[in-house]
C-alpha atoms as a PDB file:
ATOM      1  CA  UNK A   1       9.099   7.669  26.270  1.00  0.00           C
ATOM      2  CA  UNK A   2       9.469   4.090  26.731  1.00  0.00           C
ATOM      3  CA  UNK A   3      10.511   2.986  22.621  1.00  0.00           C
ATOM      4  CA  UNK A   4      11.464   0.231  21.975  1.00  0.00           C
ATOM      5  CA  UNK A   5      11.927   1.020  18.135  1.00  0.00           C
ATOM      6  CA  UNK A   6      11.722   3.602  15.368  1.00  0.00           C
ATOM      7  CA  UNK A   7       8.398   2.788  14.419  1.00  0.00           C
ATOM      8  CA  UNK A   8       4.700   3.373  15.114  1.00  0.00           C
ATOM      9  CA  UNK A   9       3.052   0.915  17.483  1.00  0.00           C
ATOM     10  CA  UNK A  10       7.091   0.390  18.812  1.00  0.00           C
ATOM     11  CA  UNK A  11       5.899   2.365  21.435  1.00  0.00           C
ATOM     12  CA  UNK A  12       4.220   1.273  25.548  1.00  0.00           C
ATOM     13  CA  UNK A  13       1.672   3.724  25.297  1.00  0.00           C
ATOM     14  CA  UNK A  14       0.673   3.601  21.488  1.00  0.00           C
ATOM     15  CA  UNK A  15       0.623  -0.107  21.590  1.00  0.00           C
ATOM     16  CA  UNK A  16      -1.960   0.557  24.223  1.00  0.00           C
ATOM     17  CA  UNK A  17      -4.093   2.788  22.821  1.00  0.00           C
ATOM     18  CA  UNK A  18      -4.016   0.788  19.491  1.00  0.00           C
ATOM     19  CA  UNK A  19      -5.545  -2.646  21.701  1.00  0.00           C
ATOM     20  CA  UNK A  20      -7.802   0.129  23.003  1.00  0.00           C
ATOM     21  CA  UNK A  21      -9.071   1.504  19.326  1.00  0.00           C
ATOM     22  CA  UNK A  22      -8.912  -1.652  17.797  1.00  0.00           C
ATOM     23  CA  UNK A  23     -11.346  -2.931  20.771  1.00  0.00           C
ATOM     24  CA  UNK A  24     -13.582  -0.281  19.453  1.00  0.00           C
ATOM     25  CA  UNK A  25     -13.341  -1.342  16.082  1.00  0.00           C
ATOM     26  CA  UNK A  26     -14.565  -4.672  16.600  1.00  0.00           C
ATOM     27  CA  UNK A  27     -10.871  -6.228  16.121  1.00  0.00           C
ATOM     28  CA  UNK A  28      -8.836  -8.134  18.830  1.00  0.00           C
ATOM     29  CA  UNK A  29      -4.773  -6.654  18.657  1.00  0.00           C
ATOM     30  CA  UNK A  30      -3.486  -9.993  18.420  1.00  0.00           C
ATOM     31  CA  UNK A  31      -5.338 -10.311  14.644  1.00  0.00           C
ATOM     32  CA  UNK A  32      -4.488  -7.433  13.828  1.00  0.00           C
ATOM     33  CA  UNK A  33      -0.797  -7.649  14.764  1.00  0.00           C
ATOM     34  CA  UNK A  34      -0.966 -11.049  12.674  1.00  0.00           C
ATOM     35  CA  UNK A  35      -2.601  -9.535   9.590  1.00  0.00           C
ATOM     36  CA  UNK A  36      -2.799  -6.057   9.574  1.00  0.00           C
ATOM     37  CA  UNK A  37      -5.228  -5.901   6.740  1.00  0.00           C
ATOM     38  CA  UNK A  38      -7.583  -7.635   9.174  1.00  0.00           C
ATOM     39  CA  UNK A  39      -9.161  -3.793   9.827  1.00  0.00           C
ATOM     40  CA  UNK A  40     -10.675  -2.295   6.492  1.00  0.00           C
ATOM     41  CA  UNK A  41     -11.401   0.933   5.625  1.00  0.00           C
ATOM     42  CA  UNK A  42     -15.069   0.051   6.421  1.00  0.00           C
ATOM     43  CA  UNK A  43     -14.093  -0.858  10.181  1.00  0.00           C
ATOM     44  CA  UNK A  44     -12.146   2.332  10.252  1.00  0.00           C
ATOM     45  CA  UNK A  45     -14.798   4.752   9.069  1.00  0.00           C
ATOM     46  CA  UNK A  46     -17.372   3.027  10.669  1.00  0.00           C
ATOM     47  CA  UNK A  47     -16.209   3.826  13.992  1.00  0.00           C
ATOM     48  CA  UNK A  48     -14.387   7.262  13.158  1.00  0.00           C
ATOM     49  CA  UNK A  49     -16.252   9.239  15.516  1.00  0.00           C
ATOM     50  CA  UNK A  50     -15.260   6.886  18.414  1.00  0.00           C
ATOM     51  CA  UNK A  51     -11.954   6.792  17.311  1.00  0.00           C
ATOM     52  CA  UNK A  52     -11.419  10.423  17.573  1.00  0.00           C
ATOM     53  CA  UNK A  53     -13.269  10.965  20.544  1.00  0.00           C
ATOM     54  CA  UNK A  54     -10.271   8.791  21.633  1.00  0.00           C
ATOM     55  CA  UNK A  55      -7.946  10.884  20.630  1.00  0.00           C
ATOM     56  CA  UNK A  56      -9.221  13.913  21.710  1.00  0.00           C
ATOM     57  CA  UNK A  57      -9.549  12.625  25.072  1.00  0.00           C
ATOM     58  CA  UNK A  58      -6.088  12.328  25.212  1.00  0.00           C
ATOM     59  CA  UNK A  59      -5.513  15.526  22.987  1.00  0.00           C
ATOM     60  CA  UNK A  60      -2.619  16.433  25.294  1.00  0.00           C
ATOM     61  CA  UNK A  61      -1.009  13.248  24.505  1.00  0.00           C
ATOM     62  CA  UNK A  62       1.036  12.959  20.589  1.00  0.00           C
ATOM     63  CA  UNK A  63       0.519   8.924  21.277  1.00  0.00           C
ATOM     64  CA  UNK A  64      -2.910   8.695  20.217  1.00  0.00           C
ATOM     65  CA  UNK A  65      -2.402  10.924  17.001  1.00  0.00           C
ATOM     66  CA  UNK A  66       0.292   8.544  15.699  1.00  0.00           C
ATOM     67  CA  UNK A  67      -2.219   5.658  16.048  1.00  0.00           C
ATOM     68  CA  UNK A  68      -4.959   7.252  14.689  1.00  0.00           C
ATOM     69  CA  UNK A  69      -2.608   8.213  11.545  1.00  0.00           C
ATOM     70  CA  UNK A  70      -1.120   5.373  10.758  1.00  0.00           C
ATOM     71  CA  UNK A  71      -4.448   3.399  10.678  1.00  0.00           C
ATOM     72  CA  UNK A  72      -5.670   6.148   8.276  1.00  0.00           C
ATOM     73  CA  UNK A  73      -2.842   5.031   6.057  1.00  0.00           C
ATOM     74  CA  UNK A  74      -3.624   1.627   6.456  1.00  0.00           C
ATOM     75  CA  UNK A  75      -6.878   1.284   5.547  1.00  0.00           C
ATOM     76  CA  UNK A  76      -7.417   4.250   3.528  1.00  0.00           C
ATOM     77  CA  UNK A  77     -10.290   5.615   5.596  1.00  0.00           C
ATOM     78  CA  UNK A  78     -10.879   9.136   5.170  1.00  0.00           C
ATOM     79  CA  UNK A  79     -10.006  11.711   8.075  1.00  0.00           C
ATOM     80  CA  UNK A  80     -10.914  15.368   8.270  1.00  0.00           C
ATOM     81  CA  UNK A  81      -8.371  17.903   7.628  1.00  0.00           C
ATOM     82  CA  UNK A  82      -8.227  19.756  11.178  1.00  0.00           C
ATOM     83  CA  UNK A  83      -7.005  15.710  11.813  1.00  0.00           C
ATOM     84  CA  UNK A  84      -4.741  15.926   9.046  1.00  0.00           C
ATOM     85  CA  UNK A  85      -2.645  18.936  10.627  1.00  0.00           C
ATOM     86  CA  UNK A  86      -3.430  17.962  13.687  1.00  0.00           C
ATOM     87  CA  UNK A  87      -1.248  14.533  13.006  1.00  0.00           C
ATOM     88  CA  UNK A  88       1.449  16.816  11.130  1.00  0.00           C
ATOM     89  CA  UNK A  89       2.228  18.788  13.941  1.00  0.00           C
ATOM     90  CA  UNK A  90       2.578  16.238  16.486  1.00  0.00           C
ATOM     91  CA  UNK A  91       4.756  13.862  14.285  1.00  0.00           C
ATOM     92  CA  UNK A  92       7.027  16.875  13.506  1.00  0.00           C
ATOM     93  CA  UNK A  93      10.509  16.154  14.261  1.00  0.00           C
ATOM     94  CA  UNK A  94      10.634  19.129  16.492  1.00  0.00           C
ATOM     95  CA  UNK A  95       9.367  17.821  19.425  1.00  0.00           C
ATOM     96  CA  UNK A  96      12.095  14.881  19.961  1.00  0.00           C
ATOM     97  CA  UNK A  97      14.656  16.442  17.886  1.00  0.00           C
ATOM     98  CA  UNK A  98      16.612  16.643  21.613  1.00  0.00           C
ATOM     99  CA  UNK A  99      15.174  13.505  22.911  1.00  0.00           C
ATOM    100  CA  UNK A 100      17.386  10.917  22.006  1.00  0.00           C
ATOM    101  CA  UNK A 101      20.623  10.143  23.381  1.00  0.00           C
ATOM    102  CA  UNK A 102      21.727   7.550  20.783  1.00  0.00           C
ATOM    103  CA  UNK A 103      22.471   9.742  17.644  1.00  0.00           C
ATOM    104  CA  UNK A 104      22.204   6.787  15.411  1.00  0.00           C
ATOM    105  CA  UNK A 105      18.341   5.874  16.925  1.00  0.00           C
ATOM    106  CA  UNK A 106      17.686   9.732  16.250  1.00  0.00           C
ATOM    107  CA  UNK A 107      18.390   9.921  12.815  1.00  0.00           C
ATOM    108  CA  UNK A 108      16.234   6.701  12.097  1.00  0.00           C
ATOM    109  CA  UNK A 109      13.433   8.117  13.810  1.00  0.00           C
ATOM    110  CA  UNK A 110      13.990  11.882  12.515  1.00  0.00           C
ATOM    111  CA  UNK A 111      13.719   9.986   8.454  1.00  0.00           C
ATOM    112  CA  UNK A 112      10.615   7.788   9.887  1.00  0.00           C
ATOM    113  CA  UNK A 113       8.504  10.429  10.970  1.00  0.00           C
ATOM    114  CA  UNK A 114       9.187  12.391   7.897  1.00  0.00           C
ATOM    115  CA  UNK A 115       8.273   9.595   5.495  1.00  0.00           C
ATOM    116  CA  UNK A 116       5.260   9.386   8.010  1.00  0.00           C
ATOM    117  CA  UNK A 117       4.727  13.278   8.067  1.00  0.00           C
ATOM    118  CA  UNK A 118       5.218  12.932   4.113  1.00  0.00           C
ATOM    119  CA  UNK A 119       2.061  10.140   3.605  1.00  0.00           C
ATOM    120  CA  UNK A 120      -0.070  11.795   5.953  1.00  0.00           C
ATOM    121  CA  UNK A 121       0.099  14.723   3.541  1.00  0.00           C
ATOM    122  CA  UNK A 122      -1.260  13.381   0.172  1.00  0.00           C
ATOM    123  CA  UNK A 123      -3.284  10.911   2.083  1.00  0.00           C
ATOM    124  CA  UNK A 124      -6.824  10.827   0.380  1.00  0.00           C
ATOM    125  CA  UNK A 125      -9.792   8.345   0.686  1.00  0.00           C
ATOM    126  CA  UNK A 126      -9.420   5.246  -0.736  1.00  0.00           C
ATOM    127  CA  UNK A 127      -5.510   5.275  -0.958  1.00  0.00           C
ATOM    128  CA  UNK A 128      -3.691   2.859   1.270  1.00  0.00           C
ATOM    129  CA  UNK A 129      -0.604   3.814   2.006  1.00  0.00           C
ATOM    130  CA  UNK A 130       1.965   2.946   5.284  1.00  0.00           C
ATOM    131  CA  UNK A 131       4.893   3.845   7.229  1.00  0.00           C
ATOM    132  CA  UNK A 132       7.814   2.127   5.806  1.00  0.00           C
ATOM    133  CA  UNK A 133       9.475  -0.303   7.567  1.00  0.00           C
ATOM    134  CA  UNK A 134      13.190   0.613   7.812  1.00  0.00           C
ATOM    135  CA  UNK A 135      15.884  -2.704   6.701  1.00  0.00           C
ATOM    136  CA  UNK A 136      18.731  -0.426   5.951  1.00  0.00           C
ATOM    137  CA  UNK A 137      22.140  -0.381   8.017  1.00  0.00           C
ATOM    138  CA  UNK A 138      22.625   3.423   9.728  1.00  0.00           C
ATOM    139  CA  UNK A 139      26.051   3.133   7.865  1.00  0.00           C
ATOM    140  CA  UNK A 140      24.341   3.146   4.928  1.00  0.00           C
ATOM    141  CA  UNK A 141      21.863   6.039   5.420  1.00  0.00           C
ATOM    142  CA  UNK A 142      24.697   8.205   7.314  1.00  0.00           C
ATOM    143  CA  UNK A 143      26.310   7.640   3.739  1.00  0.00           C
ATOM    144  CA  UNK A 144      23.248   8.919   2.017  1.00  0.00           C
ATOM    145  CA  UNK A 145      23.746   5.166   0.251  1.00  0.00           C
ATOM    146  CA  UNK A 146      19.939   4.853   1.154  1.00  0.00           C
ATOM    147  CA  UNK A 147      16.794   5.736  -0.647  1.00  0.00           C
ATOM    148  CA  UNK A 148      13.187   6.328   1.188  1.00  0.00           C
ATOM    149  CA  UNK A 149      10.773   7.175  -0.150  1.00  0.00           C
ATOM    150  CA  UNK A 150       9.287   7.904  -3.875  1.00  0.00           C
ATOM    151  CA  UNK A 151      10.612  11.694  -4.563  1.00  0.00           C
ATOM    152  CA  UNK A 152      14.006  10.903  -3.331  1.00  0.00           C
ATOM    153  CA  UNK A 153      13.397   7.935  -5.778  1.00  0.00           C
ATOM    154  CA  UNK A 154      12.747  10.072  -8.502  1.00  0.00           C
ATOM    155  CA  UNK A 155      15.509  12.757  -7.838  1.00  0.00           C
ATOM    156  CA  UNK A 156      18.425  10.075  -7.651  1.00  0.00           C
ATOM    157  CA  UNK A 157      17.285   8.971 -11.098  1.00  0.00           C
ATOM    158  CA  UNK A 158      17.663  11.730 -12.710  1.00  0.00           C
ATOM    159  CA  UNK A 159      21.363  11.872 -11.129  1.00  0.00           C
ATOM    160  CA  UNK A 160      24.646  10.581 -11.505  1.00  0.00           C
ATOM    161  CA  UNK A 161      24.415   9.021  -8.092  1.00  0.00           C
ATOM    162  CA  UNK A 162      22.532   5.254  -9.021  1.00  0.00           C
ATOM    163  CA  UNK A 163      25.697   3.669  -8.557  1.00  0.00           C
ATOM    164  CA  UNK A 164      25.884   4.858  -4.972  1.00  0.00           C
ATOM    165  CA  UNK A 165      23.036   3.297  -4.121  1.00  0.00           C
ATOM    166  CA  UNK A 166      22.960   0.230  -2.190  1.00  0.00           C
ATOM    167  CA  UNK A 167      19.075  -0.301  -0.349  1.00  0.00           C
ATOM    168  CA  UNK A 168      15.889   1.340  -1.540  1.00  0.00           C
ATOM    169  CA  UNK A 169      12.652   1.726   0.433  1.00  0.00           C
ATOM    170  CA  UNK A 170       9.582   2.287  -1.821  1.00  0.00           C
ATOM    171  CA  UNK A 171       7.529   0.697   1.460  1.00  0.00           C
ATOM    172  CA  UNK A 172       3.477   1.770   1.978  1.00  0.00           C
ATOM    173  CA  UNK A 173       3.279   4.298  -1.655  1.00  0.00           C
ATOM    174  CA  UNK A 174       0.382   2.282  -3.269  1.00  0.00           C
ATOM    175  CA  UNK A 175       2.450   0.697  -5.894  1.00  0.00           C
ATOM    176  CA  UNK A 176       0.711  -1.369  -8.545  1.00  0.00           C
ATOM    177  CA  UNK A 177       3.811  -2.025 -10.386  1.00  0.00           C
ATOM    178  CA  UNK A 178       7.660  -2.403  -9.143  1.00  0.00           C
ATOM    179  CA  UNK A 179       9.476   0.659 -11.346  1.00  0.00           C
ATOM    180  CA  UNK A 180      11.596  -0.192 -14.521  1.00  0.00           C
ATOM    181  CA  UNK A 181      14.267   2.565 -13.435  1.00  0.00           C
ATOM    182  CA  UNK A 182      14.994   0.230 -10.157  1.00  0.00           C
ATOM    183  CA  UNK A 183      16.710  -2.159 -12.087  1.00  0.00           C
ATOM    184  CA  UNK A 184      19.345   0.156 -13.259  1.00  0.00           C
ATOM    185  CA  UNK A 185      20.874   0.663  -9.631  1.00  0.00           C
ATOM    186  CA  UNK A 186      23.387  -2.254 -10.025  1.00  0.00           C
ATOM    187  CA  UNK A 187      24.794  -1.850  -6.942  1.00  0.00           C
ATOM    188  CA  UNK A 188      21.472  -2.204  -4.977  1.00  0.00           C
ATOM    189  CA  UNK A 189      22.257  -4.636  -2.254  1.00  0.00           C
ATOM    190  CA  UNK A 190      18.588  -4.470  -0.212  1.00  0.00           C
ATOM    191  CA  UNK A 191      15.079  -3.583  -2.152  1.00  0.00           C
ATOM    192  CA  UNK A 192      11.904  -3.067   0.102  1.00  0.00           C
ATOM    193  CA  UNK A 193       8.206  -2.869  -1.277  1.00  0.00           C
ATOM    194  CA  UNK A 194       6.659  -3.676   1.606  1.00  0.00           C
ATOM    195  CA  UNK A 195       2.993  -2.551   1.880  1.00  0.00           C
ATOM    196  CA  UNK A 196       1.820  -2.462  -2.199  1.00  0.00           C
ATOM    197  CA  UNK A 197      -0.545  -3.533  -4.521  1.00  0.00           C
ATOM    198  CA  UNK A 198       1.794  -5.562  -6.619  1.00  0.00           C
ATOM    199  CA  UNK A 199       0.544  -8.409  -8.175  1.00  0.00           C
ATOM    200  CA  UNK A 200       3.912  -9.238  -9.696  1.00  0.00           C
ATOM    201  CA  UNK A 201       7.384  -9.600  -9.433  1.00  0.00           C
ATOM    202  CA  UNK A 202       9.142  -8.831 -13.083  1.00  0.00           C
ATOM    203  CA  UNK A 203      11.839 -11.086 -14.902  1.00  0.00           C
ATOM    204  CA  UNK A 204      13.852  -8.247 -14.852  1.00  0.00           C
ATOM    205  CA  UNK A 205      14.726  -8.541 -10.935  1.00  0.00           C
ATOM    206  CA  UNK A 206      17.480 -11.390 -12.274  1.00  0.00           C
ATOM    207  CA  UNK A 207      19.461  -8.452 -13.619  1.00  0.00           C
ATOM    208  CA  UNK A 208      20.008  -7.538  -9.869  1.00  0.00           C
ATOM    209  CA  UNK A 209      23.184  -9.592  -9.189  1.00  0.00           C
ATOM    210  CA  UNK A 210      24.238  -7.531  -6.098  1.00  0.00           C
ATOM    211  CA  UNK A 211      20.760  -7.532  -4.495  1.00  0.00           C
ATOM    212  CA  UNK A 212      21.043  -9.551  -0.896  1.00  0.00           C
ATOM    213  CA  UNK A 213      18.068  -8.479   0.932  1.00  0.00           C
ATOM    214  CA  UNK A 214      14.190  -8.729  -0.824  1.00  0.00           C
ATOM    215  CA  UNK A 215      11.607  -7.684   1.141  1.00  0.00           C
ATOM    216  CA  UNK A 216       7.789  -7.910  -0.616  1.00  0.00           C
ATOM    217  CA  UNK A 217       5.198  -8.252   2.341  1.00  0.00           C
ATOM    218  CA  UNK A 218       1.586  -7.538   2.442  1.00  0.00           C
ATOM    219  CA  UNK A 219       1.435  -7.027  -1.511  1.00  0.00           C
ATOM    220  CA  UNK A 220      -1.096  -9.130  -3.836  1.00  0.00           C
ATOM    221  CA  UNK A 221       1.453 -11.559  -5.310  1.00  0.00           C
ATOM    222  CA  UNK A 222       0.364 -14.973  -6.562  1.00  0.00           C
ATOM    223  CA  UNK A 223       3.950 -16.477  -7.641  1.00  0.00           C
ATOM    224  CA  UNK A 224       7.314 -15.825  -7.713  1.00  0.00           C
ATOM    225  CA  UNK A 225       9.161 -15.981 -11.044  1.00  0.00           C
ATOM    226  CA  UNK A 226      11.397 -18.899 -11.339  1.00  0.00           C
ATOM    227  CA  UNK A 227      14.220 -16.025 -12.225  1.00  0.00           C
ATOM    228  CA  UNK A 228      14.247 -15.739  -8.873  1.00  0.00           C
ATOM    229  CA  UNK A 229      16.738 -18.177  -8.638  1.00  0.00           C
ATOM    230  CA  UNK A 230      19.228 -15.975 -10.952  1.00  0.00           C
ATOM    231  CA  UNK A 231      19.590 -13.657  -8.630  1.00  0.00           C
ATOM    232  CA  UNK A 232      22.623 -15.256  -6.953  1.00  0.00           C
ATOM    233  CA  UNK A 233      23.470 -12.895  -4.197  1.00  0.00           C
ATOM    234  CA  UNK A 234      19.775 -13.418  -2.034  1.00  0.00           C
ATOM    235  CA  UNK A 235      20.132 -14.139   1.350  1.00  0.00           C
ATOM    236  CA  UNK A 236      17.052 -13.086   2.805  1.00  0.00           C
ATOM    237  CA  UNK A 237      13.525 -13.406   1.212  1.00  0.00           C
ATOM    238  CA  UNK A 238      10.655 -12.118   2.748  1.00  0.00           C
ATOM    239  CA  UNK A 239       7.179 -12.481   0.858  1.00  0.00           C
ATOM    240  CA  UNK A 240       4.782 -12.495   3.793  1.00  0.00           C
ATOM    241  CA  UNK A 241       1.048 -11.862   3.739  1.00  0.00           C
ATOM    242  CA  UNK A 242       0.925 -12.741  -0.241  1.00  0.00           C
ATOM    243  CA  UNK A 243      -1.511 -14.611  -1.702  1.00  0.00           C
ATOM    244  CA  UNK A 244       1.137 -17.592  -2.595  1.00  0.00           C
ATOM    245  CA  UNK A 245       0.608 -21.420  -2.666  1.00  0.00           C
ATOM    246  CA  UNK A 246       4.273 -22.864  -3.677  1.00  0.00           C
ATOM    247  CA  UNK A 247       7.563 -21.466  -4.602  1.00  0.00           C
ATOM    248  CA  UNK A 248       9.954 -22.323  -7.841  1.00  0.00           C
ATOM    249  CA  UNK A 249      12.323 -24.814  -7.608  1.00  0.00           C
ATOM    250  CA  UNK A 250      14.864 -22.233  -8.569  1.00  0.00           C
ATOM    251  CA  UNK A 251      14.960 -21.036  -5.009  1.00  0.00           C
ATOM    252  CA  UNK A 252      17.676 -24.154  -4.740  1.00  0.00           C
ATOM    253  CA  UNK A 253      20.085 -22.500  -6.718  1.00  0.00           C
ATOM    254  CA  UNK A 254      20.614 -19.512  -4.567  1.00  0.00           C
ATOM    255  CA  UNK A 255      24.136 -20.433  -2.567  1.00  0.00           C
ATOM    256  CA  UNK A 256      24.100 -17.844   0.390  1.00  0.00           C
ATOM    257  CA  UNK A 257      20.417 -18.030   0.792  1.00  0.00           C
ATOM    258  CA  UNK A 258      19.345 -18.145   4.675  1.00  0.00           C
ATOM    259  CA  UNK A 259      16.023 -17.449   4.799  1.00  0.00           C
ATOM    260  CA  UNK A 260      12.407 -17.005   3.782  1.00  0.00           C
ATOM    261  CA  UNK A 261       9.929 -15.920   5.739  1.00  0.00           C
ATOM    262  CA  UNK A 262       6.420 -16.940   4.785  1.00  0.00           C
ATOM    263  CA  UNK A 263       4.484 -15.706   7.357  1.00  0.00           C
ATOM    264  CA  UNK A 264       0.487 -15.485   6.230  1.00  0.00           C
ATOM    265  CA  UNK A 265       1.197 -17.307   2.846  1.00  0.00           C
ATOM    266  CA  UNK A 266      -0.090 -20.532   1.206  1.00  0.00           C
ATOM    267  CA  UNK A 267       2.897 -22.597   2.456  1.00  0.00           C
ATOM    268  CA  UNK A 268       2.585 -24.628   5.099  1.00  0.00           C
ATOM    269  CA  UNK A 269       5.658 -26.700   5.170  1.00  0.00           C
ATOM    270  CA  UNK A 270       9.247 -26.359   3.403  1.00  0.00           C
ATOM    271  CA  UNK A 271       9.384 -27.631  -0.181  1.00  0.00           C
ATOM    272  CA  UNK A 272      11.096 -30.933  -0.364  1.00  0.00           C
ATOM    273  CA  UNK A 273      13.909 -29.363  -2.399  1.00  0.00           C
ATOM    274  CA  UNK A 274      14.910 -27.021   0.286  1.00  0.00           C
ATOM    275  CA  UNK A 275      16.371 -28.751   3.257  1.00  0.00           C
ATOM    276  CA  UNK A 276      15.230 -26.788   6.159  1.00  0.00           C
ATOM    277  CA  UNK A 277      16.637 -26.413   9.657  1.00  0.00           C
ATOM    278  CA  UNK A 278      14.371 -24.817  11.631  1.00  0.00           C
ATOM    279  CA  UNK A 279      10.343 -24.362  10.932  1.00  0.00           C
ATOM    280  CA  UNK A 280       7.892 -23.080  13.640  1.00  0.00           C
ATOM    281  CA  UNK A 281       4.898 -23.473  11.301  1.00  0.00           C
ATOM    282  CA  UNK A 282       4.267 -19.572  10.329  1.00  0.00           C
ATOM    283  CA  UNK A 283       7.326 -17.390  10.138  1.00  0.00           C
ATOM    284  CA  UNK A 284      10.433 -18.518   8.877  1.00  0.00           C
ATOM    285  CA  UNK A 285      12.256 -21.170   7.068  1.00  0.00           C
ATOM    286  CA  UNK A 286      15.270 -21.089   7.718  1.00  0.00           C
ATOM    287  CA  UNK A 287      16.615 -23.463   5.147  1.00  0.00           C
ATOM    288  CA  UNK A 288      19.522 -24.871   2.977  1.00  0.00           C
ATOM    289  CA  UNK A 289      19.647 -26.723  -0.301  1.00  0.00           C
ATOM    290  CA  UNK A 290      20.235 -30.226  -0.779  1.00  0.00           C
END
């Protein structure tokens, strides 16, 4: 396997075959690697037949079934069910559990392809959900100081281990609305909702004091609440592909803030209040106060 990461796509050959089914659907890669929600569920169904044709072609390959999957997931297109099981088995963690040399790399990709494994299973038509996108240190998940997913979410609330807890990944479950019971973990240090439907970011996220690491792409935000700028330990702030124009002014408050990336947003240019260092145009600002 030639990997260069955890996740779907991270891969030579899936990589390929996603150009190749993405050709198929009418979609250049390099769109849809900017803006994943540049293929629909339409595109996707549309062209199901050819798509698994694809795969079946290269049935004796588990590539082709990861790609397939996780563009189910993405767009919400419907699959059959012989597909279903037939992603399951491949993506179960029995056929790399030996694999890896790097024990660390192994038990990121062992908890990736169950949270994978996990969507594919209540996947239904219409639902968009995604792989998450892992931000938390290994130290952290070797500590079981880590939360992925939404029934380990609910199971540590209903225990006397919140306090533990230092990053949670709710990433690619369909969320309309961030949950109330995240803002009792007071110790959270990273918070990743990646891949939602929310349209808003509560007043109670100020309440987070510890929280250093925010990540809130691809969800249907419009603003960012000027409490924002309460929450005193930020450093990193990552709101890509949202439907925002400007941010508050509160941002300038944050001390140990580094970053904000703004990839597929509204903003074109760093607000005058934040004195940036380095801007390429799309990413990243990289910025300071003055």
């Amino acid at each position: 396997m030639t990997r260069a990461g955890i996740e779907i796509l991270e891969d030579d050959e899936e990589a390929d075959i996603a150009s190749f089914m993405l050709i198929a659907c009418g979609l250049e890669s390099r769109d849809f690697f900017f803006h994943e929600r540049n293929l629909t569920r339409e595109n996707f169904e549309k062209n199901y037949d050819t798509l698994v044709k694809m795969v079946e072609n290269r049935s004796f390959r588990r590539a082709p079934y990861f790609v397939i999957g996780y563009f189910a997931l993405l767009t919400g297109g419907k699959i059959s069910e012989e597909l279903r099981q037939d992603i399951l088995e491949v993506a179960s963690w029995k056929h790399e559990k030996d694999y890896w040399l790097d024990a660390e790399f192994a038990l990121n990709r062992k908890v990736y392809l169950e949270d994978f494994r996990e969507k594919i299973r209540i996947h239904r038509p219409g639902q968009k959900l995604h792989p998450a996108k892992f931000t938390h240190s290994i130290k952290d998940l070797k500590n079981s100081q880590v939360i992925i997913g939404t029934t380990q979410f609910r199971k540590i609330c209903g225990s006397n281990e919140i306090l533990k807890i230092v990053h949670i990944n709710l990433g690619g479950w369909n969320l309309k609305a961030i949950p109330e019971a995240i803002f009792r973990f007071q110790n959270l240090q990273g918070l990743s909702l990646e891949f939602n439907q929310l349209q808003r970011i509560p007043d109670e996220i100020s309440s987070l004091k510890s929280l250093r690491y925010l990540y809130m792409d691809y969800n249907n935000l419009h603003t960012l609440p000027s409490v924002i700028g309460e929450v005193s330990s930020l450093i990193e702030l990552s709101i890509a592909h949202n439907d925002i124009f400007s941010l508050p002014r509160s941002l300038r408050n944050l001390k140990n803030l580094n970053y904000i990336c703004l990839r597929g947003t509204g903003v074109k240019e760093a607000p005058k209040f934040l004195k940036h260092l380095t801007y390429d145009g799309s990413p990243r600002i990289s910025a300071t106060k003055t």
